[in-house]
Protein backbone atom coordinates (compact mmCIF):
# COMPACT_ATOMS: atom_id res chain seq x y z
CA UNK A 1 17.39 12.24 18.96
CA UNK A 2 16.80 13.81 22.00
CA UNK A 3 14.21 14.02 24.57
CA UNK A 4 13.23 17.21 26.49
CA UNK A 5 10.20 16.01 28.80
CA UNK A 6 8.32 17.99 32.13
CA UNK A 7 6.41 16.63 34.72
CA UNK A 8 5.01 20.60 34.79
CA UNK A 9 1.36 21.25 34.20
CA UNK A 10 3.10 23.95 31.39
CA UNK A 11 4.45 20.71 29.84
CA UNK A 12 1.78 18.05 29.28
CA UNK A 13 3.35 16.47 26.07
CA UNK A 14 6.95 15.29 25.65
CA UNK A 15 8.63 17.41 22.95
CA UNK A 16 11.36 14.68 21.06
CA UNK A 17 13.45 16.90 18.52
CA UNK A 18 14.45 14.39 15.90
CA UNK A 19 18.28 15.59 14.00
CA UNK A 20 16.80 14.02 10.80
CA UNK A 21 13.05 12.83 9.16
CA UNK A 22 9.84 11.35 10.78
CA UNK A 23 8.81 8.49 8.61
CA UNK A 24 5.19 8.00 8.86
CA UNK A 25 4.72 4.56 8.34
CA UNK A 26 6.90 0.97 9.01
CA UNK A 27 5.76 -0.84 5.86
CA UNK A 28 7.69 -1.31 2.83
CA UNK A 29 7.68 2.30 2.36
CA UNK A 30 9.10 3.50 5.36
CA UNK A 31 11.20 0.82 4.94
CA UNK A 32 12.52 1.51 1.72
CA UNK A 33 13.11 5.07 2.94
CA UNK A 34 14.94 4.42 6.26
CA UNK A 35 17.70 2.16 5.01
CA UNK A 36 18.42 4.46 2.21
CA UNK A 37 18.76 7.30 4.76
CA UNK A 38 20.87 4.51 7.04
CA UNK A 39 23.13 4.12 4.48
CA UNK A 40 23.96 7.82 4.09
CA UNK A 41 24.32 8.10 7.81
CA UNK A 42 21.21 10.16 8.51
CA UNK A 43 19.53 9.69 11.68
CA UNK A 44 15.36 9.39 11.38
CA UNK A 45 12.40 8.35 13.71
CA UNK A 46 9.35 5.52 12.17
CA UNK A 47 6.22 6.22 13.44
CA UNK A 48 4.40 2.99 13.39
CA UNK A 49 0.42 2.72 14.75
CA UNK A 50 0.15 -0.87 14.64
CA UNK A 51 2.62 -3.25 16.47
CA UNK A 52 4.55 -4.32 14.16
CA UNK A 53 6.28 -3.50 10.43
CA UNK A 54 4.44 -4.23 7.44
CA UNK A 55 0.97 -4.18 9.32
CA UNK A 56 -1.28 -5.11 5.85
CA UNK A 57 0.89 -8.11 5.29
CA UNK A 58 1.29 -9.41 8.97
CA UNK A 59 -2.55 -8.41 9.76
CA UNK A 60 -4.93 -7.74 7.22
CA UNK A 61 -4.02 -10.18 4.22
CA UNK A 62 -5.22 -13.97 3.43
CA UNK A 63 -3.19 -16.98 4.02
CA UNK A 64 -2.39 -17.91 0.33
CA UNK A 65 -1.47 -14.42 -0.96
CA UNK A 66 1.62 -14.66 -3.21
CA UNK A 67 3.18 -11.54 -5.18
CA UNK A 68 1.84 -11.40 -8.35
CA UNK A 69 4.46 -10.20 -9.79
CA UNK A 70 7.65 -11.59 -10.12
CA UNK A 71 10.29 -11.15 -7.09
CA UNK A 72 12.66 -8.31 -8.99
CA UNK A 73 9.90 -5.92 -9.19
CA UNK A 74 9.10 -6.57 -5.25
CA UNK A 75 12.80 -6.00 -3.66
CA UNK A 76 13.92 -2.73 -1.49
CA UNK A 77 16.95 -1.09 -2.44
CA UNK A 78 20.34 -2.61 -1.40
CA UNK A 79 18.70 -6.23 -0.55
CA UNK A 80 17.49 -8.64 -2.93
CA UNK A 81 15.42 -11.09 -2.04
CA UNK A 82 17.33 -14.83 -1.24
CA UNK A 83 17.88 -17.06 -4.09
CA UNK A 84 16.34 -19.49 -2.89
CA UNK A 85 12.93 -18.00 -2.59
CA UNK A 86 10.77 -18.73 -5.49
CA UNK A 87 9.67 -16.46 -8.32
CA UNK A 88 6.64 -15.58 -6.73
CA UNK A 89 7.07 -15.54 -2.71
CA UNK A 90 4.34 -16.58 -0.10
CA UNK A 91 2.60 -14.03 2.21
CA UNK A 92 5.02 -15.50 4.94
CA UNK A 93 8.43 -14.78 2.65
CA UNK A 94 7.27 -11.85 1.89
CA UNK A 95 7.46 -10.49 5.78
CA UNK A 96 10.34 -12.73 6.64
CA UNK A 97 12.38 -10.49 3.74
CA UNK A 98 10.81 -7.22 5.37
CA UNK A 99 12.08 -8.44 8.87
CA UNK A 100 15.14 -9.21 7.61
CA UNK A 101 15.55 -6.06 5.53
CA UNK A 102 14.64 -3.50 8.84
CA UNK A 103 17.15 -6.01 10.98
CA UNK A 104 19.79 -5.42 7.99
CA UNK A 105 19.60 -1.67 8.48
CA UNK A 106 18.96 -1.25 12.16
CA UNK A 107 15.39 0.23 11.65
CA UNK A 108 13.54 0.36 14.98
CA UNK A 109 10.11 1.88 14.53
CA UNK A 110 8.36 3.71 17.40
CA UNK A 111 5.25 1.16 17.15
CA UNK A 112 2.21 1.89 18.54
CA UNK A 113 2.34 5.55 17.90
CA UNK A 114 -0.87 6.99 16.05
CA UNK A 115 -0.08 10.45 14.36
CA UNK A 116 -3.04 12.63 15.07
CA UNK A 117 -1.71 15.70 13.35
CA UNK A 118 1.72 17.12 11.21
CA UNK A 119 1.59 20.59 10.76
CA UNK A 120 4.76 22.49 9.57
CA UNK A 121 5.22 25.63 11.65
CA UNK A 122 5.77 28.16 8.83
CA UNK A 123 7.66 30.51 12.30
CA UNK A 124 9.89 28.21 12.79
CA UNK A 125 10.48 26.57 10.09
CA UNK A 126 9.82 23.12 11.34
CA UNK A 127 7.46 20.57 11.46
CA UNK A 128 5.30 19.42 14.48
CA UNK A 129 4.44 15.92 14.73
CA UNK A 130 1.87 14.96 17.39
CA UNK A 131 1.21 11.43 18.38
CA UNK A 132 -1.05 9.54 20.76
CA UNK A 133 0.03 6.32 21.99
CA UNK A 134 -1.44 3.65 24.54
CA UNK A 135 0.16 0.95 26.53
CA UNK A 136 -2.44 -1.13 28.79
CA UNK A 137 -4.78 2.01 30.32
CA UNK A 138 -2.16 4.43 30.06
CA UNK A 139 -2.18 6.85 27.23
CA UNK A 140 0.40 8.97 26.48
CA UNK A 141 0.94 12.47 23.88
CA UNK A 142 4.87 12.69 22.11
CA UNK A 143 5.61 15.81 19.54
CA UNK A 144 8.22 15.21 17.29
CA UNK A 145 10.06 18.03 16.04
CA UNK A 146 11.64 17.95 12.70
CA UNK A 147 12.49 19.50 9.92
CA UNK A 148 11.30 17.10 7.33
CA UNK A 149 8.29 14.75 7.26
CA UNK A 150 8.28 11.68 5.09
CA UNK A 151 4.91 10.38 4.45
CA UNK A 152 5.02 6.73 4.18
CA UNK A 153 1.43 5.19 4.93
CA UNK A 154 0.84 3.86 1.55
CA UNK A 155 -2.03 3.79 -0.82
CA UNK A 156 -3.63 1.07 1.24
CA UNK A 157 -3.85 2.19 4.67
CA UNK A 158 -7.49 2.17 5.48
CA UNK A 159 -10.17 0.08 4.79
CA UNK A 160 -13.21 1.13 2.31
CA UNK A 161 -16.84 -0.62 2.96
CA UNK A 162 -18.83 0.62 0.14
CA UNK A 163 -22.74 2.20 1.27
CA UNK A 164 -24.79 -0.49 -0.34
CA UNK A 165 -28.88 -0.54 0.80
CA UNK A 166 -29.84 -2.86 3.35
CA UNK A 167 -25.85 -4.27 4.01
CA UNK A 168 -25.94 -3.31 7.80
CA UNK A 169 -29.21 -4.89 8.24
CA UNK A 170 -28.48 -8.19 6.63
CA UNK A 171 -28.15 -10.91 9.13
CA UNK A 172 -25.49 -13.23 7.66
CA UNK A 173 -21.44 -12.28 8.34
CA UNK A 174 -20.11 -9.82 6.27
CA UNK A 175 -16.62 -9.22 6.40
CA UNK A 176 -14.13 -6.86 4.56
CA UNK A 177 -10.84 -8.81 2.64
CA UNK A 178 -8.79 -7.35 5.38
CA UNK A 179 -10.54 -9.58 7.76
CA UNK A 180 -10.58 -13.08 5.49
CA UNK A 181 -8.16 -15.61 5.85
CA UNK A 182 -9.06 -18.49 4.26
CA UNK A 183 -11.98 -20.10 3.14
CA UNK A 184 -11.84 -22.93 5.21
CA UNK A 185 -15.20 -21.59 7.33
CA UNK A 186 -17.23 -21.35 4.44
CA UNK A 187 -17.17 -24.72 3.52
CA UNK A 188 -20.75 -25.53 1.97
CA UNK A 189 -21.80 -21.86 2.42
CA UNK A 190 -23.13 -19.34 -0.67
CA UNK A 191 -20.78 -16.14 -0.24
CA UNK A 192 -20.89 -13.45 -2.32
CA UNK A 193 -17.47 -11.47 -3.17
CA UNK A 194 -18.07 -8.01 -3.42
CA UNK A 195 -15.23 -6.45 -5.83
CA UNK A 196 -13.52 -8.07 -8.93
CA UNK A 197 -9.45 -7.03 -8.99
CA UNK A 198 -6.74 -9.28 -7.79
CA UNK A 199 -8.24 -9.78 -4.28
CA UNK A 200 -11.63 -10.56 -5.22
CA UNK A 201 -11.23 -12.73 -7.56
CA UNK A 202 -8.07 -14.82 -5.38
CA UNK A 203 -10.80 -15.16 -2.55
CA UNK A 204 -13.37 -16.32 -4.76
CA UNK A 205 -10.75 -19.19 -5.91
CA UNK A 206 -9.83 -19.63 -1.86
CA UNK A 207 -13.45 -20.03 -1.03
CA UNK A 208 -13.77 -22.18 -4.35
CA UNK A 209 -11.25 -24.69 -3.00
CA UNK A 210 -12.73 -25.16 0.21
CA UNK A 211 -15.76 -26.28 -0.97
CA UNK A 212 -17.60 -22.87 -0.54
CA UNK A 213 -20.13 -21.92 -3.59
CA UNK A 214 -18.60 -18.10 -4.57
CA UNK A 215 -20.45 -15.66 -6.63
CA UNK A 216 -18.34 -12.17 -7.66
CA UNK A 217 -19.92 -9.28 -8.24
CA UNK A 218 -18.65 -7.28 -11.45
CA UNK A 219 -20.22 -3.90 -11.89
CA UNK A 220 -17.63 -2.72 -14.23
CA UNK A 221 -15.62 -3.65 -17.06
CA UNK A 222 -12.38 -5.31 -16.37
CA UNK A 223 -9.05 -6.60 -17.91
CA UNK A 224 -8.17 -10.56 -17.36
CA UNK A 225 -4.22 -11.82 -18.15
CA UNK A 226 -2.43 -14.65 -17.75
CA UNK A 227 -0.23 -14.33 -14.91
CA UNK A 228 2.74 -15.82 -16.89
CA UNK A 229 3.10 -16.46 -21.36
CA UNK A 230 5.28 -19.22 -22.70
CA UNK A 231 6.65 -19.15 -19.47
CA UNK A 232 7.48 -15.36 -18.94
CA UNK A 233 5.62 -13.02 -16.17
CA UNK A 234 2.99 -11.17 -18.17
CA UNK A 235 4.18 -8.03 -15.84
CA UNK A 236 7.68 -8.48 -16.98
CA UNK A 237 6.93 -9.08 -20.57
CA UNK A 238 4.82 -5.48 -20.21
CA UNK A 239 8.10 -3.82 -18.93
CA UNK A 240 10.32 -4.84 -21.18
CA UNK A 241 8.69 -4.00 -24.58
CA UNK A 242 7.51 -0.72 -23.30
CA UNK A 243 11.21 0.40 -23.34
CA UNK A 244 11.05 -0.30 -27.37
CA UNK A 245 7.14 -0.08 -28.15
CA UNK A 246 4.32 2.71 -27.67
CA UNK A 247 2.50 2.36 -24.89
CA UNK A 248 -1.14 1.32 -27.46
CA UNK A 249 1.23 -1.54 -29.44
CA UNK A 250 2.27 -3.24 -25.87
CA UNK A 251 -1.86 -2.88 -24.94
CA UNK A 252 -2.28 -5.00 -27.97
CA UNK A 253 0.17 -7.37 -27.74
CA UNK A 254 -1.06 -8.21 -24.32
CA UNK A 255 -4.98 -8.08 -25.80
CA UNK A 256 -3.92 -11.01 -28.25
CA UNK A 257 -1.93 -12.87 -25.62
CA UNK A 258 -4.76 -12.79 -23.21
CA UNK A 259 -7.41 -13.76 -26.00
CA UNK A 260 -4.70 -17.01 -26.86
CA UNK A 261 -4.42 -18.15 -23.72
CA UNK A 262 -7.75 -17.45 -21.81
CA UNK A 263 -9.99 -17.12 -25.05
CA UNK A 264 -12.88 -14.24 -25.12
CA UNK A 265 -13.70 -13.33 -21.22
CA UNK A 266 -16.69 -11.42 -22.81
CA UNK A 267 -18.07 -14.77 -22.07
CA UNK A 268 -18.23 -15.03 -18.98
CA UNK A 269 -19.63 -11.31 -18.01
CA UNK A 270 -16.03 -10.21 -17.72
CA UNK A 271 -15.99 -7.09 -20.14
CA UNK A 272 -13.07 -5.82 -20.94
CA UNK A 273 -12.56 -1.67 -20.71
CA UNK A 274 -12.35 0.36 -24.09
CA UNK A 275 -8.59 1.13 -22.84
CA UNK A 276 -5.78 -1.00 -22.73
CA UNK A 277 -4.52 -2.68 -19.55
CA UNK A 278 -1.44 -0.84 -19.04
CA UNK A 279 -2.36 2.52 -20.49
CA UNK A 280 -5.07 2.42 -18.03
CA UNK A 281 -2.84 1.32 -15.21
CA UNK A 282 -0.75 4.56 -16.26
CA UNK A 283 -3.59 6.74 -16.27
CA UNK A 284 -6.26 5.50 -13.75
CA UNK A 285 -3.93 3.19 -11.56
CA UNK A 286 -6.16 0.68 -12.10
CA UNK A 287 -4.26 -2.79 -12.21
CA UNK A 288 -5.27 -5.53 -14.52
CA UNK A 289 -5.84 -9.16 -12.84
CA UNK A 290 -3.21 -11.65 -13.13
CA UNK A 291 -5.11 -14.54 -13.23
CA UNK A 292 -4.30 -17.60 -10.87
CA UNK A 293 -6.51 -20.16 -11.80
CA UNK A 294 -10.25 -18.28 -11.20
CA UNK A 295 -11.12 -18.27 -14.82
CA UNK A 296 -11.18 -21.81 -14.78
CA UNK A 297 -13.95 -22.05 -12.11
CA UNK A 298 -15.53 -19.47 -13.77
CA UNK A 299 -15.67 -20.89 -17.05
CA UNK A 300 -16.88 -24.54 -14.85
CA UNK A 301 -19.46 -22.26 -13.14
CA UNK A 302 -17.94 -22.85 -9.79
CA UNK A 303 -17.62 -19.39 -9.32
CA UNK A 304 -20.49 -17.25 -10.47
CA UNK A 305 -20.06 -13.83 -12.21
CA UNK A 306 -22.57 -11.50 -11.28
CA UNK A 307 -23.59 -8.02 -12.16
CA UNK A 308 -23.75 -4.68 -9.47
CA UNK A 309 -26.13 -4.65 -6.62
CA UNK A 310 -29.25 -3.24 -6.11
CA UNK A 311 -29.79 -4.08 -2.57
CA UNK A 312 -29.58 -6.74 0.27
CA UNK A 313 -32.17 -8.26 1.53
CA UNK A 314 -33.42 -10.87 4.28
CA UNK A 315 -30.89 -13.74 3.85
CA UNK A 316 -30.85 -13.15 -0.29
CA UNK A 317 -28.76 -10.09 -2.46
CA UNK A 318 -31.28 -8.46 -5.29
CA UNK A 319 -28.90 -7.97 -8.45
CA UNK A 320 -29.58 -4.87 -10.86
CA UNK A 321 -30.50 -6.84 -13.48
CA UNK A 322 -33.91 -8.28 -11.15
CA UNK A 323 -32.14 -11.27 -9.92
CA UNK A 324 -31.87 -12.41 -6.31
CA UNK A 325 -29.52 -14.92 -5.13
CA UNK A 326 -29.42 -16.23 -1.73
CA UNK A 327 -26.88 -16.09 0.18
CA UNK A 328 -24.76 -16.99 3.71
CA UNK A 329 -21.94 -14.29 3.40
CA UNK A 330 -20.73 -11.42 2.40
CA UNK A 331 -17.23 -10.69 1.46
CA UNK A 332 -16.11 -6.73 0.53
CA UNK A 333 -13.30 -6.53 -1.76
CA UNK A 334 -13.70 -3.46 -2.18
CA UNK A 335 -9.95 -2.10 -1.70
CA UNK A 336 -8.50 0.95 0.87
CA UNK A 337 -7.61 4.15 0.79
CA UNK A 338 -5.01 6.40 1.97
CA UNK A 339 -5.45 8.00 5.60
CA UNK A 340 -3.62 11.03 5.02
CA UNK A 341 -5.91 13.16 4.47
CA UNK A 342 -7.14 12.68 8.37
CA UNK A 343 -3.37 14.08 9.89
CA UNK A 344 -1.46 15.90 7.76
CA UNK A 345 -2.51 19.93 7.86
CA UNK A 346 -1.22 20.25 4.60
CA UNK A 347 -3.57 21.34 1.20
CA UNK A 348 -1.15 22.26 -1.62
CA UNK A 349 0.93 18.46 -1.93
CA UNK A 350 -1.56 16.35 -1.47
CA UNK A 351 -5.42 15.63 -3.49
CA UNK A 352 -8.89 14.73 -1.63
CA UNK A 353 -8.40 11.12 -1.84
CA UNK A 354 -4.64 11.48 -0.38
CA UNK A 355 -2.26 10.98 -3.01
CA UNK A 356 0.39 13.70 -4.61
CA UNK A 357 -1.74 16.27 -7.10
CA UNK A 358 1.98 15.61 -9.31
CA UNK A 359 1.89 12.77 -11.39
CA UNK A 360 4.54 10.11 -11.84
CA UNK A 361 7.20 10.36 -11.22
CA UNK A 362 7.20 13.98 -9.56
CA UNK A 363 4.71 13.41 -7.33
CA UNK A 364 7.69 12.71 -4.06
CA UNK A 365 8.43 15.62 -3.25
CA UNK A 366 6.53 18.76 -1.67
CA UNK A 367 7.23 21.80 0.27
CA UNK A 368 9.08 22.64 2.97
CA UNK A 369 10.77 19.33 3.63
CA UNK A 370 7.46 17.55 2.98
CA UNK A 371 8.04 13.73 1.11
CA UNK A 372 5.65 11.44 0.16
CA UNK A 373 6.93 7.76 -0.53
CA UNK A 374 4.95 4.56 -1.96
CA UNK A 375 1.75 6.45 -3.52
CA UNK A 376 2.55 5.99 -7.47
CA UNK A 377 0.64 3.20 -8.38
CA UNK A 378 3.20 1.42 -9.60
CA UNK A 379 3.82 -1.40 -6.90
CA UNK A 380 6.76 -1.79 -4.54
CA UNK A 381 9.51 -0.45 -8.21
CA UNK A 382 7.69 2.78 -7.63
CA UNK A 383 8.29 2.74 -3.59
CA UNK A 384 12.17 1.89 -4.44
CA UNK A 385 12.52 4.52 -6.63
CA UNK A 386 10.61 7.26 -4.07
CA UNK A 387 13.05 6.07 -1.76
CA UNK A 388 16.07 6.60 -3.60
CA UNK A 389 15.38 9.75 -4.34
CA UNK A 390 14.08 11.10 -0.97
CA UNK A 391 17.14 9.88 0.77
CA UNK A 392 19.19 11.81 -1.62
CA UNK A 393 17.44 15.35 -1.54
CA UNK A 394 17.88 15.08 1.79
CA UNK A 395 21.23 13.68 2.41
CA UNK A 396 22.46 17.18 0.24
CA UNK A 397 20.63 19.22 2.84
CA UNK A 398 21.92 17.27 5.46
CA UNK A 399 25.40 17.19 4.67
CA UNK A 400 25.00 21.38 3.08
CA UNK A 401 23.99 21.36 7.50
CA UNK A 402 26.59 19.49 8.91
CA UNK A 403 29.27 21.10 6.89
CA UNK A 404 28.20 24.64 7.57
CA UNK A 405 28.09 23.95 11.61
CA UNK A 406 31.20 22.58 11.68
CA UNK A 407 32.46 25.79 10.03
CA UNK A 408 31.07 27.11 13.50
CA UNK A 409 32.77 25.44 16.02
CA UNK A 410 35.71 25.77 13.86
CA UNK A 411 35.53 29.69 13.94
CA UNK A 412 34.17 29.59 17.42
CA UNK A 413 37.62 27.33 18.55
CA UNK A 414 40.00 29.78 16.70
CA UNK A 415 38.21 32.60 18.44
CA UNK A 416 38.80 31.43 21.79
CA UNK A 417 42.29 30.02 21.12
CA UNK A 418 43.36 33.44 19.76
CA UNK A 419 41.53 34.85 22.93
């Protein structure tokens, strides 16, 4: 990489021409897609806003997160997880495997660098990278020029807080999941969870266990599992028939396992969706709950299922059905989104909400040395794969590059020789 930098008026932000790809993004993505370049010898630059890698897990995530799905399924190329670690590692494993996997392969983010824009110069034939960074008062403008751009923000990068009437004007804490740790605080308090997947209804056990009184809020229909049967993961029982059984036979399977194990949620106001869990995964990216041990309080009526909200009011939520429950706090679980939209100048790769218009498993690559890596909606197996396969397109490039300028020099030498 190297720096070309003026203390000229004509040259108020440092140009950095980078040999190989900006990664956008130091989480498992970026990750992923750095040591697989590493290992193929290609130099790259990680942009990284926050401060350090794997921002969502260090920063925004509650203290007794786990995986939910078993450890396999979780690992970056080239490093499994330890032995050691259990089948489902802590929050704090988790990033103690990340750290170790960027110290494995010498990946050194550029942290605290916000990308403002990417635009590729169709002149050129490059892509300009413009970041804004700030250290104590001093703020400071880099462009990176490249000549591919590896989008690696993930499907979670920003938070969403839904527009609900009268939630800015209601005087108790709300919060967003990003901001909850544990439900130690809440001890003794009503709090209403706003959002039903994995999060939601993991927070609603948290506060449950600290002596909190939960309600969730369930507007829509939604599919319960056991996390594990006889013993198996659920997830890995899901992969393995669907290599031998249409995708509808596996959905039932799974139906009947859930209805042995956890009976009829109906019960409980958790409707189930017309489709099955992992057809509607596949189509909707919608992921079924694993359960952890909420349907028990819900079937005990520790935690309270509750239906959508009309509107908050004065110390009290009014529910559509006419109900109004009072309440302390307010808890969103109401997911993220992906920022990309805000940065990259880019329309034909990339939908509204962010992600690639190409389906699974096509939706990687773009134009004009444009990559997109950890946006399938299939969990860290899809960001492994992404990676794989972006460090390879490129590495042919690369090495197609480095072969044909060496041909140069060659010439160029035998020129000058014979001269």
């Amino acid at each position: 990489m190297f720096n070309f930098s003026s203390n000229d008026d004509f040259f108020p932000r440092r140009c950095v021409w980078v040999h190989g790809p900006v990664i956008v993004g130091a989480g498992p993505s970026g990750l992923a897609v750095g040591a697989c370049l590493k290992e193929q010898g290609i130099p790259f630059v990680v942009l990284e806003k926050a401060n350090c890698i794997a921002s969502l897990w260090q920063n925004r995530t509650y203290d007794r997160l786990k995986l939910h799905i078993p450890k396999k399924f979780c690992q970056l190329p080239m490093l499994p997880f330890p032995q050691d670690f259990p089948e489902y590692p802590t929050k704090k494993q988790f990033i103690d495997y990340l750290e170790s996997y960027a110290n494995r392969f010498d990946i050194n983010p550029q942290f605290n660098e916000w990308v403002k824009s990417a635009k590729y110069d169709e002149a050129c034939r490059l892509w300009r990278v413009k970041t804004v960074s700030t250290t104590g008062s001093t703020t400071s403008e880099v462009e990176y020029i490249c000549q591919w751009l590896v989008v690696a923000t993930g499907e979670n990068a920003e938070c969403v807080v839904p527009e609900i009437d009268g939630l800015k004007e209601f005087p108790g804490e709300v919060l967003h999941v990003s901001d909850y740790k544990s439900g130690e605080k809440f001890a003794g308090k009503q709090v209403l969870v706003v959002g039903c997947g994995n999060s939601g209804m993991e927070v609603s056990l948290d506060l449950c266990n600290h002596n909190a009184k939960p309600s969730i809020v369930v507007r829509n229909s939604i599919h319960v599992l056991p996390r594990e049967f006889c013993g198996k993961s659920t997830f890995e029982l899901a992969m393995m028939m669907m290599k031998w059984l249409p995708l509808w036979l596996v959905d039932k399977i799974l139906l009947i396992q859930a209805w042995l194990m956890l009976g009829n949620t109906e019960n409980y106001g958790l409707k189930r969706p017309s489709v099955g869990p992992m057809e509607l995964k596949n189509d909707k990216g919608k992921t079924p709950v694993l359960d952890v041990g909420a349907l028990q309080k819900i079937r005990s009526g520790d935690i309270k299922v509750v239906p959508g909200i009309k509107r908050f009011l004065k110390g009290m939520v009014e529910l559509v059905n006419g109900e109004k429950l009072e309440i302390d706090s307010v808890v969103l679980a109401t997911g993220y989104c992906s920022n990309v939209p805000y940065w990259l100048q880019e329309t034909d790769f990339l939908s509204q909400n962010g992600f690639p218009k190409a389906p699974f498993p096509n939706g990687w690559k773009g134009k004009s040395g444009l990559y997109a890596a950890g946006f399938t909606k299939k969990g860290l197996s899809g960001t492994s794969t992404d990676a794989i396969k972006i460090a390879e397109d490129i590495g042919k490039v690369f090495a197609e590059d480095l072969k044909q300028k060496k041909q140069k020099v060659s010439c160029h030498r035998r020129c000058i020789s014979q001269f």
